[in-house]
Protein backbone atom coordinates (compact mmCIF):
# COMPACT_ATOMS: atom_id res chain seq x y z
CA UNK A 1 25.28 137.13 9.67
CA UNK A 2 27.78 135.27 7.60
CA UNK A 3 30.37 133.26 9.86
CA UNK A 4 34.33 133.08 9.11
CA UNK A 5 36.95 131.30 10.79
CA UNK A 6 39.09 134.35 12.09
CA UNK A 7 42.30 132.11 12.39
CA UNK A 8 42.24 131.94 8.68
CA UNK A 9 42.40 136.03 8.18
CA UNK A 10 45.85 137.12 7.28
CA UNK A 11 47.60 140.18 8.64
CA UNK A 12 48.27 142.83 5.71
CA UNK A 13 45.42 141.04 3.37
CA UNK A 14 42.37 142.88 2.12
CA UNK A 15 38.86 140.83 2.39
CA UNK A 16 35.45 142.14 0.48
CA UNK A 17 32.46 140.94 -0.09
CA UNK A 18 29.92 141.42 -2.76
CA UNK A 19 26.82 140.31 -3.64
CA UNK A 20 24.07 139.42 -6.60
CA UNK A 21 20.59 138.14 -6.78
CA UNK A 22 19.60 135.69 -9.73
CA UNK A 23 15.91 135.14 -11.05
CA UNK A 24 15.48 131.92 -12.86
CA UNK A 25 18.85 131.50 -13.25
CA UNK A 26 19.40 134.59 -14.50
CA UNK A 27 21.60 137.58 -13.08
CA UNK A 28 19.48 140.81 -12.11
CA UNK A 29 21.12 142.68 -9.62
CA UNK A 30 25.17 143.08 -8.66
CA UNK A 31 27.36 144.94 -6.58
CA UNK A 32 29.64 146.97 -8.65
CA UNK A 33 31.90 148.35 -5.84
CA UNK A 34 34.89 146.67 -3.69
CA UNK A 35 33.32 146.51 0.23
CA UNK A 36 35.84 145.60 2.32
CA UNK A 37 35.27 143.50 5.47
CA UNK A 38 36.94 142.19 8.30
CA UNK A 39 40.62 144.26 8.16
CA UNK A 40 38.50 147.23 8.09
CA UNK A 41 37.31 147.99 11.51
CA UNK A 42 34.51 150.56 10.11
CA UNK A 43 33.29 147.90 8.27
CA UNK A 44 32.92 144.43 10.14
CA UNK A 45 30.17 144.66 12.32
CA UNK A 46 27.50 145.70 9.55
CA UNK A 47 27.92 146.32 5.90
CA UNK A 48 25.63 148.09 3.60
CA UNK A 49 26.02 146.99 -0.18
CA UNK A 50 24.69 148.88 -3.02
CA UNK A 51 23.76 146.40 -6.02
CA UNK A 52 22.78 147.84 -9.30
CA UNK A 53 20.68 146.81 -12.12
CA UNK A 54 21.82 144.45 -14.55
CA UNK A 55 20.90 145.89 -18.20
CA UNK A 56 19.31 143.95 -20.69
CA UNK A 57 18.01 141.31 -18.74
């Protein structure tokens, strides 16, 4: 679960999350979509993210 204070979200704004995973420092693995949270009801409770290879590394 990550925690937010909810008397901090603002009507009308858009929140997303994203994430990555590092190995030794360096980046392997990103999300390369926008996943909005929080002002999207269908999305709050439990949120899927799709992270893609990083080429080259």
């Amino acid at each position: 679960d990550i925690e937010y204070d909810g008397s901090k979200i603002k009507p009308g704004h858009t929140y997303s999350i994203s994430a990555r995973i590092e190995i030794d420092g360096k980046l392997r693995f990103i999300t390369d979509t926008m996943n909005a949270v929080i002002t999207d009801e269908n999305n709050t409770q439990k949120v899927d993210l799709r992270l893609i290879s990083v080429a080259g590394q």
